[in-house]
PDB file of N, CA and C in Angstrom:
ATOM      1  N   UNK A   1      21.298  -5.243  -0.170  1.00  0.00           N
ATOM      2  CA  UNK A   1      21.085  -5.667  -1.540  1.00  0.00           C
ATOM      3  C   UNK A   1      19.598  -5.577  -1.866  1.00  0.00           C
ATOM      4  N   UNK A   2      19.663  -5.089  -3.244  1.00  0.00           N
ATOM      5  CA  UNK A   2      18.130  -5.098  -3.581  1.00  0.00           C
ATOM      6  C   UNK A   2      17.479  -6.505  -4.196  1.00  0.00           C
ATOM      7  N   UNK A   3      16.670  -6.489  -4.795  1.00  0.00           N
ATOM      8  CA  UNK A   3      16.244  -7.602  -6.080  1.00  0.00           C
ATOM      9  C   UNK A   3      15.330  -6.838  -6.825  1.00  0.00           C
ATOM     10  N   UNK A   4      16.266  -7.650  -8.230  1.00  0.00           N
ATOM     11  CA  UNK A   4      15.276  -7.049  -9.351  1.00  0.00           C
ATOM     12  C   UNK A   4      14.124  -7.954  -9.720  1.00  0.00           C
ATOM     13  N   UNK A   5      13.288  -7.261 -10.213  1.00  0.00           N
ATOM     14  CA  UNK A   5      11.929  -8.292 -10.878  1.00  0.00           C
ATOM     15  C   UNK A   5      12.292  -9.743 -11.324  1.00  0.00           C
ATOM     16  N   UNK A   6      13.329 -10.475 -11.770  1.00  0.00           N
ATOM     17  CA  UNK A   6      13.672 -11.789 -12.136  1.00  0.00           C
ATOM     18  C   UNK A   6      14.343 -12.301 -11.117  1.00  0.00           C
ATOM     19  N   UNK A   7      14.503 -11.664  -9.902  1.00  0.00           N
ATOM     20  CA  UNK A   7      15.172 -12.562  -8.656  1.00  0.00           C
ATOM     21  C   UNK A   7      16.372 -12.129  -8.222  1.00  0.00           C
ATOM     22  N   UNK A   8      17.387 -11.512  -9.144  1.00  0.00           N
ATOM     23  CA  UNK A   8      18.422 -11.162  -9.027  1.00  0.00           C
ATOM     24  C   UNK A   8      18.989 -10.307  -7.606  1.00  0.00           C
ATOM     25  N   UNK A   9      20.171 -10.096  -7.507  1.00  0.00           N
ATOM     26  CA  UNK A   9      20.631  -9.448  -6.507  1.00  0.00           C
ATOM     27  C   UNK A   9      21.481  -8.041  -7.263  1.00  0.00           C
ATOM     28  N   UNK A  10      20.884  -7.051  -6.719  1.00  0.00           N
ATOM     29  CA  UNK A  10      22.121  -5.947  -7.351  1.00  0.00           C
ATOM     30  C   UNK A  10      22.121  -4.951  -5.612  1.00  0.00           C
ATOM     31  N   UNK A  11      23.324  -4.283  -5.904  1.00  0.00           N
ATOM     32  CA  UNK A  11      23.416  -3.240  -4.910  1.00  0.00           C
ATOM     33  C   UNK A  11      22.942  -1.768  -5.015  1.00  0.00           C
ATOM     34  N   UNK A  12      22.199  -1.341  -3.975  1.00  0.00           N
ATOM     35  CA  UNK A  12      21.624  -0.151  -3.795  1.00  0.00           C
ATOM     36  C   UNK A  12      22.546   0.945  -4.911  1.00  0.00           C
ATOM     37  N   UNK A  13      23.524   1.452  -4.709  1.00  0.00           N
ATOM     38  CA  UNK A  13      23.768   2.464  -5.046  1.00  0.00           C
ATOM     39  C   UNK A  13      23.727   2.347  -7.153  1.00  0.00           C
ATOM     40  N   UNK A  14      23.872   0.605  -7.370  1.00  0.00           N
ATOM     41  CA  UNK A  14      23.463   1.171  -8.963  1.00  0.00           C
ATOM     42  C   UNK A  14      22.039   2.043  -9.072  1.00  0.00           C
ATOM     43  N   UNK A  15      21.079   1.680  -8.989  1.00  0.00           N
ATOM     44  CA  UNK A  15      19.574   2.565  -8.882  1.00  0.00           C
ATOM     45  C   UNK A  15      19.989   3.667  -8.973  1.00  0.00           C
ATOM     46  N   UNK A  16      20.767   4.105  -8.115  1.00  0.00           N
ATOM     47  CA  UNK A  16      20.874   5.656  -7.887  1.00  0.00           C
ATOM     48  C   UNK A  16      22.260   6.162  -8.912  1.00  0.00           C
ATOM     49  N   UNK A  17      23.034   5.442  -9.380  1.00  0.00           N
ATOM     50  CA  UNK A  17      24.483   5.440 -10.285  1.00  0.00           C
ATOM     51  C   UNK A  17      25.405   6.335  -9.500  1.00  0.00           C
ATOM     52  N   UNK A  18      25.345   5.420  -8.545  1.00  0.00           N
ATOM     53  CA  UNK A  18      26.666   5.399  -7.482  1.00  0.00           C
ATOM     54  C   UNK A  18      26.088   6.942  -6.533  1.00  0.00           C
ATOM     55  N   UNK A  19      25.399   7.706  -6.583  1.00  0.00           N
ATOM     56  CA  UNK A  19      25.126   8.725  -5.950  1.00  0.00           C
ATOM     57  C   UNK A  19      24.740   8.092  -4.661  1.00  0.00           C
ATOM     58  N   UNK A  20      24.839   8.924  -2.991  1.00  0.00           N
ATOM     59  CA  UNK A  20      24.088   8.572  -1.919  1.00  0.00           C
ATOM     60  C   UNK A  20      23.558   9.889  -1.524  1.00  0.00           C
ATOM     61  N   UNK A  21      23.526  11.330  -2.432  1.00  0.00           N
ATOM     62  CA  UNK A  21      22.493  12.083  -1.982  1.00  0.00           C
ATOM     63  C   UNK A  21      21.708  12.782  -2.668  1.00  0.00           C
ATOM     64  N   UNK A  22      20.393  13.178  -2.545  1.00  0.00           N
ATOM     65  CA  UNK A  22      19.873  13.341  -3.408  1.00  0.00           C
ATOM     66  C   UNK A  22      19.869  14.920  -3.692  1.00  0.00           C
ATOM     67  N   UNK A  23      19.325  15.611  -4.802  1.00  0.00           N
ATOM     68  CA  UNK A  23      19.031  16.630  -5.689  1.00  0.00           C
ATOM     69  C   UNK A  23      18.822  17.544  -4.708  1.00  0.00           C
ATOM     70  N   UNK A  24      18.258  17.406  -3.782  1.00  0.00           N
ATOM     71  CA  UNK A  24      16.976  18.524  -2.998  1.00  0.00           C
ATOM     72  C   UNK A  24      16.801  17.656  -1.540  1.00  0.00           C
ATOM     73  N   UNK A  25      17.129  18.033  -0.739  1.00  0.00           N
ATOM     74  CA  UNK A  25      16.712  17.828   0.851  1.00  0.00           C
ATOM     75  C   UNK A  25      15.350  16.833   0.980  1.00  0.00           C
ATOM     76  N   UNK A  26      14.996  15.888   1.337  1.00  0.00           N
ATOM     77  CA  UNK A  26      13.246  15.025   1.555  1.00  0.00           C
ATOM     78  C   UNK A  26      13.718  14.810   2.663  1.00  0.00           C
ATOM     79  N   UNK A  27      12.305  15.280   3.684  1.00  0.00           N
ATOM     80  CA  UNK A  27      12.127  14.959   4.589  1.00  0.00           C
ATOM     81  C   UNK A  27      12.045  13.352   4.586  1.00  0.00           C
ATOM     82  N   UNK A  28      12.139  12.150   5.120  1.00  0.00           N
ATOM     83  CA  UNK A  28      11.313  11.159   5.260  1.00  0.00           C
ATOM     84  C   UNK A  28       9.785  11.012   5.263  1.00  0.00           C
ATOM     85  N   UNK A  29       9.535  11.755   6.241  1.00  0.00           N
ATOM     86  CA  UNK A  29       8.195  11.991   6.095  1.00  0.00           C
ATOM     87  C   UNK A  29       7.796  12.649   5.664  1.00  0.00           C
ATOM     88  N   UNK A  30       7.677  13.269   4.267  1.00  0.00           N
ATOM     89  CA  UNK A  30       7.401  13.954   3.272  1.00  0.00           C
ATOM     90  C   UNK A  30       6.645  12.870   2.665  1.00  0.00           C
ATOM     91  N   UNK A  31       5.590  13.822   2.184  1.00  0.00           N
ATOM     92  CA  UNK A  31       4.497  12.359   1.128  1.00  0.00           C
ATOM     93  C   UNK A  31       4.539  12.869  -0.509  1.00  0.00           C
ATOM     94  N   UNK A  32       4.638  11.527  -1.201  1.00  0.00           N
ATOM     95  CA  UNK A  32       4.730  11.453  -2.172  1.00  0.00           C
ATOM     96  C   UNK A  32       3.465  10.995  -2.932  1.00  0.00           C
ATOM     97  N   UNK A  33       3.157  11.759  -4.144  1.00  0.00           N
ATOM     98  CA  UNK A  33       2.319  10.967  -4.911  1.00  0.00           C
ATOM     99  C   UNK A  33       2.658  11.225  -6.594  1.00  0.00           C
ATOM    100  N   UNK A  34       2.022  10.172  -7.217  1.00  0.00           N
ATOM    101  CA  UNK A  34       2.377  10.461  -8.658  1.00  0.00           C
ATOM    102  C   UNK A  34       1.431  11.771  -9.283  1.00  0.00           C
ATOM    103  N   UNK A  35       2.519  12.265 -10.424  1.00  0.00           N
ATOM    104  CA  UNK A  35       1.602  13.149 -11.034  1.00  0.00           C
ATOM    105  C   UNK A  35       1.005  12.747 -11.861  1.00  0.00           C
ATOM    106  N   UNK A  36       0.182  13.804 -13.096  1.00  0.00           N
ATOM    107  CA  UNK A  36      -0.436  12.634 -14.368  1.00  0.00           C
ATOM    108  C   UNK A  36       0.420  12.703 -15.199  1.00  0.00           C
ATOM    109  N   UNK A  37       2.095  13.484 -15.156  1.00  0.00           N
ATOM    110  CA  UNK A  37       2.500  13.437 -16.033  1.00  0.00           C
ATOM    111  C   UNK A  37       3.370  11.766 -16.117  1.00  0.00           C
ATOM    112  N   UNK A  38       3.956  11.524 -14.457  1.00  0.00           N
ATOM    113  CA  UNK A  38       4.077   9.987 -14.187  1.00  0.00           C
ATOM    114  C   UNK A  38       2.927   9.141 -14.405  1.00  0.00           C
ATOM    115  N   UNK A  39       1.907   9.325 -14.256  1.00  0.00           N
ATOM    116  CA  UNK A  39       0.721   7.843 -14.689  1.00  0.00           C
ATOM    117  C   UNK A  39       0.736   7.811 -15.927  1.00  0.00           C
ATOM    118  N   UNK A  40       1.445   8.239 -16.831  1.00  0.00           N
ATOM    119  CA  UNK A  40       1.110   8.767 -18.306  1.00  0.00           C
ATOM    120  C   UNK A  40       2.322   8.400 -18.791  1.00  0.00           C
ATOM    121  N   UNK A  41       3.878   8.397 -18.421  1.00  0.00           N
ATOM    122  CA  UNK A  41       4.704   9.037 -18.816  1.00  0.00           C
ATOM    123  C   UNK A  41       5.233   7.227 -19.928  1.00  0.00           C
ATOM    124  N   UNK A  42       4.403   6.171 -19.524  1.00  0.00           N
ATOM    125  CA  UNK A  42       5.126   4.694 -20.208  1.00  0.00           C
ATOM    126  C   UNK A  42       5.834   4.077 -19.211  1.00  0.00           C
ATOM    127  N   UNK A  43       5.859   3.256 -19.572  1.00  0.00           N
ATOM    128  CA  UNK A  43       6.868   2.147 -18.670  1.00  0.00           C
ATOM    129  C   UNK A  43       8.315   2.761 -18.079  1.00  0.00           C
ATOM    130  N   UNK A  44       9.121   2.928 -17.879  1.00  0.00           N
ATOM    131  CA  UNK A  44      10.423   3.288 -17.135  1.00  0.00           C
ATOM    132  C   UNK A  44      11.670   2.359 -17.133  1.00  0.00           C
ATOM    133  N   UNK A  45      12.539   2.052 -17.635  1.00  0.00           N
ATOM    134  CA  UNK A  45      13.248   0.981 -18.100  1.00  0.00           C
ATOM    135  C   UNK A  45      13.695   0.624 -16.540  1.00  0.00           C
ATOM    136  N   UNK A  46      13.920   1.805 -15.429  1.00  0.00           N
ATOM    137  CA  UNK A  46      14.336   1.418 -13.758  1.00  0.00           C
ATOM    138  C   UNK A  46      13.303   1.227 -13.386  1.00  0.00           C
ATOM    139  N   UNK A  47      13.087  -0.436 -13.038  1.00  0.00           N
ATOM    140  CA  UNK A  47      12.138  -1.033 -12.243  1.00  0.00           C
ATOM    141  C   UNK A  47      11.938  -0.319 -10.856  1.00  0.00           C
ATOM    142  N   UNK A  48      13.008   0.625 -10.556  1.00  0.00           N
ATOM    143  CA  UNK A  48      12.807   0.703  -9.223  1.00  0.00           C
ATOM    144  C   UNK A  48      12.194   2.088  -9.402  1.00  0.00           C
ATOM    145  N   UNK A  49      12.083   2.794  -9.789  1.00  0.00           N
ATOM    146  CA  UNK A  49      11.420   4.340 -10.190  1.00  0.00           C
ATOM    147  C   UNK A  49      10.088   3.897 -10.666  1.00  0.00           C
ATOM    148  N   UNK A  50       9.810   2.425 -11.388  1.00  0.00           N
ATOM    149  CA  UNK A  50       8.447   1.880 -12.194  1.00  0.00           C
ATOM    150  C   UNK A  50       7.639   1.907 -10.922  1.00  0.00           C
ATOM    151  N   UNK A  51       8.229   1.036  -9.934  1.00  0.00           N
ATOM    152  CA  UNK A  51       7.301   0.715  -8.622  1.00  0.00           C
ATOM    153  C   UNK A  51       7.341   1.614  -7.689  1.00  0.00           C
ATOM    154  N   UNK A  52       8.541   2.841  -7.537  1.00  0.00           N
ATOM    155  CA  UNK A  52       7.519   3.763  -6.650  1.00  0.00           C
ATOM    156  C   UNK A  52       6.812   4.896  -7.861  1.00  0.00           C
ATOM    157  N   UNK A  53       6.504   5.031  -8.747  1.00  0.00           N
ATOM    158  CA  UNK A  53       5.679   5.898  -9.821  1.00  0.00           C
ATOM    159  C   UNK A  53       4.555   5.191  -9.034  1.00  0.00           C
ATOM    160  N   UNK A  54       4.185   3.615  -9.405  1.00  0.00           N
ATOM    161  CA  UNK A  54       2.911   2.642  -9.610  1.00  0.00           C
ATOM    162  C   UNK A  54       2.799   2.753  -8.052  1.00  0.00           C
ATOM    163  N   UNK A  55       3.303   2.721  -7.146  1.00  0.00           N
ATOM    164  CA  UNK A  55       3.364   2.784  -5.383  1.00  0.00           C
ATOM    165  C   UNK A  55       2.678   4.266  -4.916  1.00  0.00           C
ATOM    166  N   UNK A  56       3.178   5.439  -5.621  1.00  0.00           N
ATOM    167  CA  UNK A  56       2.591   6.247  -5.097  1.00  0.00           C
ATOM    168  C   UNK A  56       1.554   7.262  -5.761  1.00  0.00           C
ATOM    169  N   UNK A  57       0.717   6.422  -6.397  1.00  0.00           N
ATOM    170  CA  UNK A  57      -0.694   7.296  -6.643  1.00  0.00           C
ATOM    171  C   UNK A  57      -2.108   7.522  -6.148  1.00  0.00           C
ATOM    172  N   UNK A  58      -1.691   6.620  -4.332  1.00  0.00           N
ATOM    173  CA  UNK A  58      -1.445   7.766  -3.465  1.00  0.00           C
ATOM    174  C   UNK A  58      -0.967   7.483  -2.674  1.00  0.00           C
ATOM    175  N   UNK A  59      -1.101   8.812  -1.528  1.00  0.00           N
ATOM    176  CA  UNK A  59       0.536   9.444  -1.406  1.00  0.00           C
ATOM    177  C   UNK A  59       0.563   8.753  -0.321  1.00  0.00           C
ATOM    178  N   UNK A  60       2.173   8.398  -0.094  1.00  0.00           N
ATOM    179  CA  UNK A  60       3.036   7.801   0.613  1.00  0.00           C
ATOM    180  C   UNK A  60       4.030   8.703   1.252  1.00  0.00           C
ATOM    181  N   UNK A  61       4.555   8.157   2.369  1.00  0.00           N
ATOM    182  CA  UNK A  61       5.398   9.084   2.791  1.00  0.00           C
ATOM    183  C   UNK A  61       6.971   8.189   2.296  1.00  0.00           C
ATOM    184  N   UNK A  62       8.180   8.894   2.191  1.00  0.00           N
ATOM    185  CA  UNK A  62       9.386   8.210   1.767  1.00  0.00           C
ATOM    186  C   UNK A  62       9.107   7.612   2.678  1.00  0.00           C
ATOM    187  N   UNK A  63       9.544   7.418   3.606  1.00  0.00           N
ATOM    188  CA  UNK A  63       9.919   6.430   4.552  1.00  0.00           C
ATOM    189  C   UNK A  63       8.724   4.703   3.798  1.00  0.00           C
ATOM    190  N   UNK A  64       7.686   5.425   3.741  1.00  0.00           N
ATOM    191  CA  UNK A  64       6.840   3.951   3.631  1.00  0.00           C
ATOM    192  C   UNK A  64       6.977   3.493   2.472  1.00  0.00           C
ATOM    193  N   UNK A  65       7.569   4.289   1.143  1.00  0.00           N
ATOM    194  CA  UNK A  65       7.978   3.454  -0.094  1.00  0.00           C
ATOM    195  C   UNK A  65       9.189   2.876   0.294  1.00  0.00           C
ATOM    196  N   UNK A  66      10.075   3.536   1.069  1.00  0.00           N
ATOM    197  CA  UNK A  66      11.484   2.816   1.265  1.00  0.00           C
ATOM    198  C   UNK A  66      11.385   1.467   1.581  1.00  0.00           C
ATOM    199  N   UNK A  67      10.167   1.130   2.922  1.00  0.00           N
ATOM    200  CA  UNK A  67       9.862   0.159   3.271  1.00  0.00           C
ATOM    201  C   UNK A  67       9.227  -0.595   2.372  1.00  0.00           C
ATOM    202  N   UNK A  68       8.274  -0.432   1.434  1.00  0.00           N
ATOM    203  CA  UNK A  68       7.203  -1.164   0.774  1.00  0.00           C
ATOM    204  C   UNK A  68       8.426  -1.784  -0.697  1.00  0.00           C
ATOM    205  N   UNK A  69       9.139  -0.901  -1.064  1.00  0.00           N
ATOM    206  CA  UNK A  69       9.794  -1.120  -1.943  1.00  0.00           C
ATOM    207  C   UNK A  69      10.872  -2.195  -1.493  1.00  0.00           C
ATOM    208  N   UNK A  70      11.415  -1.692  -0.574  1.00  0.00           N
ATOM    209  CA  UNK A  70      12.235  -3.041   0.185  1.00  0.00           C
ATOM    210  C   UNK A  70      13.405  -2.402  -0.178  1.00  0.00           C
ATOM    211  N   UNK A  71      14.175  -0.691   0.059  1.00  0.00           N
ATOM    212  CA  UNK A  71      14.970  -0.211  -0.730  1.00  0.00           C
ATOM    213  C   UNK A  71      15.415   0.555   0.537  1.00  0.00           C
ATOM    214  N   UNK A  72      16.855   0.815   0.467  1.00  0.00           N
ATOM    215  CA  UNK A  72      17.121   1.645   1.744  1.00  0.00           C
ATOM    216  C   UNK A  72      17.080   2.954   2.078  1.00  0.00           C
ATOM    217  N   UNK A  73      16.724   3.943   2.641  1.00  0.00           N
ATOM    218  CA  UNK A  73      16.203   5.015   2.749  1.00  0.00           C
ATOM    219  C   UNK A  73      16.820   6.202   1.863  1.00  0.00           C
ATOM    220  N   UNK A  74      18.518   6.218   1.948  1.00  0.00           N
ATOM    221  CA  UNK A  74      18.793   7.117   1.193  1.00  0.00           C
ATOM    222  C   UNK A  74      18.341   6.606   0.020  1.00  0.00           C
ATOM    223  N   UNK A  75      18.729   5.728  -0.859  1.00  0.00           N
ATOM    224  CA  UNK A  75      17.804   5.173  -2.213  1.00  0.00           C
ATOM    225  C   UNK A  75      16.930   5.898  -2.559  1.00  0.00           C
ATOM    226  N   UNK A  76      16.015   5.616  -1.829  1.00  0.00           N
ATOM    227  CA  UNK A  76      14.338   6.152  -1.883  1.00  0.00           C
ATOM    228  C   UNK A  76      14.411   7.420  -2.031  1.00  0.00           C
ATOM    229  N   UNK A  77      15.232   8.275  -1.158  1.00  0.00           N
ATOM    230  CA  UNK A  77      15.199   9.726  -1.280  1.00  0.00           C
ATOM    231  C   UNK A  77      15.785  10.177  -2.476  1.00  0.00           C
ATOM    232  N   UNK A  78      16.742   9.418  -3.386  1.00  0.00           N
ATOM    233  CA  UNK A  78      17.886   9.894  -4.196  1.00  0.00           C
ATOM    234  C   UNK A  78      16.934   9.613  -5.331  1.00  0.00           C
ATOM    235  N   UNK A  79      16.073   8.807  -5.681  1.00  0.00           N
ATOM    236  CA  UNK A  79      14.948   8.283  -6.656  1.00  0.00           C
ATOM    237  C   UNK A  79      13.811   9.397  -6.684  1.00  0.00           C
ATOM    238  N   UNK A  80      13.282   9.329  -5.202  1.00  0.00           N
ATOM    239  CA  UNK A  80      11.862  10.473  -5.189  1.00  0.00           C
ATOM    240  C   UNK A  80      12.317  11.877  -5.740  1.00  0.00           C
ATOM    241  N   UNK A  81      13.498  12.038  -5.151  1.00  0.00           N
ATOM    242  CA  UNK A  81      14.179  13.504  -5.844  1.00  0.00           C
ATOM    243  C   UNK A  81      14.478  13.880  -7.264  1.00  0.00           C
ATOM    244  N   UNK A  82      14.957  12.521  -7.869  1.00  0.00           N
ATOM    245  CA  UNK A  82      14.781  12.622  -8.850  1.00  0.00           C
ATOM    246  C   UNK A  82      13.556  12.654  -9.661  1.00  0.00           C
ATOM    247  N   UNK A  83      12.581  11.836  -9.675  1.00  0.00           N
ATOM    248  CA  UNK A  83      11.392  11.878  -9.788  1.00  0.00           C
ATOM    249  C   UNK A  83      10.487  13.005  -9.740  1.00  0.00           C
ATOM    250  N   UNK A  84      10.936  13.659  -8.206  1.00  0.00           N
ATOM    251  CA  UNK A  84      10.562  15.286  -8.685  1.00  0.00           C
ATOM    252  C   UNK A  84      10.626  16.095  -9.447  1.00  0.00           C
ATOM    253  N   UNK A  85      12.255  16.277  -9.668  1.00  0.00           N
ATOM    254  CA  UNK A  85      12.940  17.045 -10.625  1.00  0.00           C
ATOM    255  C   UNK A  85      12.186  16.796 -11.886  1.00  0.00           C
ATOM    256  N   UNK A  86      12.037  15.496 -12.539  1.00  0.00           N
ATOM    257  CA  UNK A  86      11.209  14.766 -13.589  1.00  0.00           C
ATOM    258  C   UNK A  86       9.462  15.505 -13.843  1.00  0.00           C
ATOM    259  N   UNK A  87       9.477  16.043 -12.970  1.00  0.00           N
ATOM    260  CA  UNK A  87       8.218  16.389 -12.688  1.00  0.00           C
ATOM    261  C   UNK A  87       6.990  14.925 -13.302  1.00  0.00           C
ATOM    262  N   UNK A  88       7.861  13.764 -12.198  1.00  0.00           N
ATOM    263  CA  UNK A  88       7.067  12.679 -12.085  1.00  0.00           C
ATOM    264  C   UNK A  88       5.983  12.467 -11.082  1.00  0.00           C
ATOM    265  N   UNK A  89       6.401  12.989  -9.931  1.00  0.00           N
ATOM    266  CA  UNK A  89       6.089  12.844  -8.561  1.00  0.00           C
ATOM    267  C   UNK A  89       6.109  14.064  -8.108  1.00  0.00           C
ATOM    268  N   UNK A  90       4.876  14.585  -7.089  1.00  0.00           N
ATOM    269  CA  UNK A  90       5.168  15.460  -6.587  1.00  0.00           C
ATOM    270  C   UNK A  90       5.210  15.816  -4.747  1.00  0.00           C
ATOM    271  N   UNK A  91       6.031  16.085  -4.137  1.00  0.00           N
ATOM    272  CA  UNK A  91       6.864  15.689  -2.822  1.00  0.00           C
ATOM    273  C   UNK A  91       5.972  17.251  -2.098  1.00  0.00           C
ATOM    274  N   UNK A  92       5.027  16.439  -0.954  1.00  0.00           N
ATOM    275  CA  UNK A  92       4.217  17.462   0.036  1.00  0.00           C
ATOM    276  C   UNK A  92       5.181  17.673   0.617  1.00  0.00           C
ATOM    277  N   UNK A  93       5.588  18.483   1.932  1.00  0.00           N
ATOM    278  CA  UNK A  93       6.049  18.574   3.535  1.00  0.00           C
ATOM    279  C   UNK A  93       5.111  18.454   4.452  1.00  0.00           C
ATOM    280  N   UNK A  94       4.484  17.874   4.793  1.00  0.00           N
ATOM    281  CA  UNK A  94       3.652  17.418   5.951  1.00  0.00           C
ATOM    282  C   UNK A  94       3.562  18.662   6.872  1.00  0.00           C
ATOM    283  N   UNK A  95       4.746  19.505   7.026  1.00  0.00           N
ATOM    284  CA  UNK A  95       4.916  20.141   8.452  1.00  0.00           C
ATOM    285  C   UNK A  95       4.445  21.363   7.476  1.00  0.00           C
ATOM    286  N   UNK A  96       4.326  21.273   6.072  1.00  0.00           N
ATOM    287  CA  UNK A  96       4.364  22.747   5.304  1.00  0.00           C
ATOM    288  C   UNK A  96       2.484  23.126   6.068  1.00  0.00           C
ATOM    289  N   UNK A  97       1.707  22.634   6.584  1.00  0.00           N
ATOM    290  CA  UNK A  97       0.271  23.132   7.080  1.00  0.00           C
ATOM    291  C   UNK A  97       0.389  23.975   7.927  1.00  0.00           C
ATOM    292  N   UNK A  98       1.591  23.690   9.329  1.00  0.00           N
ATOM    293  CA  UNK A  98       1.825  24.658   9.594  1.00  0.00           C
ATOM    294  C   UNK A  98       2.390  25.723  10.042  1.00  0.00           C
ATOM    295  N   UNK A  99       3.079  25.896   8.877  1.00  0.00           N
ATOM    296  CA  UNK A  99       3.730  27.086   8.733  1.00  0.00           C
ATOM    297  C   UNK A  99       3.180  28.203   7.587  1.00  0.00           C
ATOM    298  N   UNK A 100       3.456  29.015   8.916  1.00  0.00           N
ATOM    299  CA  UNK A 100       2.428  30.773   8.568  1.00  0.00           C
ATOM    300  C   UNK A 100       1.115  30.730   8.965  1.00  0.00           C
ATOM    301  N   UNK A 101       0.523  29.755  10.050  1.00  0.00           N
ATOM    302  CA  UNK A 101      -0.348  29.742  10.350  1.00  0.00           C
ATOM    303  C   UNK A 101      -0.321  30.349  12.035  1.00  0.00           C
ATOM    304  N   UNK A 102      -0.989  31.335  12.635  1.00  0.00           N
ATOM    305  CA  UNK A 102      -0.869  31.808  13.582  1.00  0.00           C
ATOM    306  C   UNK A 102      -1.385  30.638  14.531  1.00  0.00           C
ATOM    307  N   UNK A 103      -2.608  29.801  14.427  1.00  0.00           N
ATOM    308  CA  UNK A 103      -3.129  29.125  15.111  1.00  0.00           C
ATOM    309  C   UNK A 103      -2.301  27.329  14.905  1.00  0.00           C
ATOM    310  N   UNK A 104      -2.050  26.492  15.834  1.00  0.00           N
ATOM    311  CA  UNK A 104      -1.631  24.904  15.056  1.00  0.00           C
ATOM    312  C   UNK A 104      -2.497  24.694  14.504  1.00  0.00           C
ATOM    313  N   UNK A 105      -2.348  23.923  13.171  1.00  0.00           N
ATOM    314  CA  UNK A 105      -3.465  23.547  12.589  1.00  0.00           C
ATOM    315  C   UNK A 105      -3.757  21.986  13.661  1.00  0.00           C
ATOM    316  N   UNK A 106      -5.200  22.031  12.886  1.00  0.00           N
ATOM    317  CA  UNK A 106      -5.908  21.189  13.642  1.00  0.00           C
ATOM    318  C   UNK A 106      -6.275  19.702  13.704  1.00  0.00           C
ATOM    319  N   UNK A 107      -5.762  19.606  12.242  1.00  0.00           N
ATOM    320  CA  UNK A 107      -6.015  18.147  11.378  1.00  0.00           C
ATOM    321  C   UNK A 107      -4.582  17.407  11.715  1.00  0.00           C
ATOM    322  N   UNK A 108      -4.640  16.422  12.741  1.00  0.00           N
ATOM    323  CA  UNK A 108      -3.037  15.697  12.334  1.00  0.00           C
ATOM    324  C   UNK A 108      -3.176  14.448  11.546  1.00  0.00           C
ATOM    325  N   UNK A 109      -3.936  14.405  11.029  1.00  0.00           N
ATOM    326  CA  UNK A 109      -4.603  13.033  10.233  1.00  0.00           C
ATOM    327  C   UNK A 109      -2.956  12.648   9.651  1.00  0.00           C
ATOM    328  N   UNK A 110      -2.644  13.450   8.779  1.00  0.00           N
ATOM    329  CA  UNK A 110      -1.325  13.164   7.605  1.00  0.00           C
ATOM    330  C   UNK A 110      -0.248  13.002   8.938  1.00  0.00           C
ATOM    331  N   UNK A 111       0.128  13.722   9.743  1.00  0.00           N
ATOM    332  CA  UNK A 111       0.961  12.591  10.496  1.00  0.00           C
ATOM    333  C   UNK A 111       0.704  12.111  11.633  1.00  0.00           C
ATOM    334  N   UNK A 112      -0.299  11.606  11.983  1.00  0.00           N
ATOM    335  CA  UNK A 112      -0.771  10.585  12.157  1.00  0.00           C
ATOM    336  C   UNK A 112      -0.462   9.132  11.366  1.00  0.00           C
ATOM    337  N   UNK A 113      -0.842   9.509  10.051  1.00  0.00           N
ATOM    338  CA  UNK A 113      -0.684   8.214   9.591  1.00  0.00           C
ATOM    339  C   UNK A 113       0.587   8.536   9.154  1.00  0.00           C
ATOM    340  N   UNK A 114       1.664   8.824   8.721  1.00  0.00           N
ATOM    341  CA  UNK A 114       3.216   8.491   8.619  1.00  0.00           C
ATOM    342  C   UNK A 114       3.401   7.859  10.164  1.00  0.00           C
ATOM    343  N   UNK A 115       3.465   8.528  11.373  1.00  0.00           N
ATOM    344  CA  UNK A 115       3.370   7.385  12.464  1.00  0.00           C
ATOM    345  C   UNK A 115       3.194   6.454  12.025  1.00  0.00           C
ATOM    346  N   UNK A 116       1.666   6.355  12.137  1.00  0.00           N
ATOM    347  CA  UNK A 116       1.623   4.664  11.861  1.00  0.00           C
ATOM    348  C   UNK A 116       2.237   3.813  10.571  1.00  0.00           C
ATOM    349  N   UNK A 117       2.065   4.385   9.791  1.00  0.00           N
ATOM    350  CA  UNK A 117       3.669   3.571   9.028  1.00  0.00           C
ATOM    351  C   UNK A 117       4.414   3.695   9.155  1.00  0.00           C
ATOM    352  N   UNK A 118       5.304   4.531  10.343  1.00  0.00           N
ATOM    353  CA  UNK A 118       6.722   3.815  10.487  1.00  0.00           C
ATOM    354  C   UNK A 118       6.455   3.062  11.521  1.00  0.00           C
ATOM    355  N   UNK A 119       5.668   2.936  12.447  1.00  0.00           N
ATOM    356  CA  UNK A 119       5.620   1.978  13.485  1.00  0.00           C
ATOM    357  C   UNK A 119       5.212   0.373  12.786  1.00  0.00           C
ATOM    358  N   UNK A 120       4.630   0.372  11.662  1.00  0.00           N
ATOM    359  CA  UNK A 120       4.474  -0.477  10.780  1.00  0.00           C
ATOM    360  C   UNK A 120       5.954  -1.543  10.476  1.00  0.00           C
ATOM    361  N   UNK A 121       6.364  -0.556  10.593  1.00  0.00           N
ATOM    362  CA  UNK A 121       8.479  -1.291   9.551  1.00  0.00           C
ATOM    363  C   UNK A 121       9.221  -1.805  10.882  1.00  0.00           C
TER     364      UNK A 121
END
């Protein structure tokens, strides 16, 4: 069960209107951040799309809005996807650095830290 902003109890799958998969494949650890067309776009009547818009400007990986939001993973994915589609949010692949790169890339900074936020939850 989730809670809405006044305390309430509702179940996961209204957010999503009864769907459990989303639009387009998300990794978990895929990072999310808002675009300017989401910092821009007004309030959002789904509190739960309001707080990951306001959650990820910057970027988060699903997994750590799922957690921060307090929302269960498919949720999160069925929302961020949408959100994409919206061209609210726009969804990295972490692993997209490297690929087509002859050499590993060298920077694991970005997962690095998804590690450490899921070891966080």
């Amino acid at each position: 069960m989730m809670a809405t902003p006044d305390g309430r109890r509702v179940r996961p799958y209204l957010a999503t209107r009864g769907r459990t998969r989303p639009v387009q494949d998300i990794a978990i650890e895929a990072l999310v951040s808002t675009t300017q067309d989401g910092r821009t776009h007004g309030s959002d009547p789904e509190p739960e799309r309001e707080r990951i818009l306001r959650l990820c400007h910057s970027p988060r990986s699903v997994a750590e809005v799922a957690a921060i939001v307090s929302m269960p993973l498919g949720v999160a994915r069925v929302l961020v996807a949408d959100l994409e589609t919206e061209g609210m949010v726009r969804v990295a692949d972490p692993h997209a650095a490297f690929a087509g790169s002859e050499e590993p890339a060298r920077n694991l900074s970005v997962l690095e830290r998804v590690r450490d936020g899921l070891r966080r939850l």
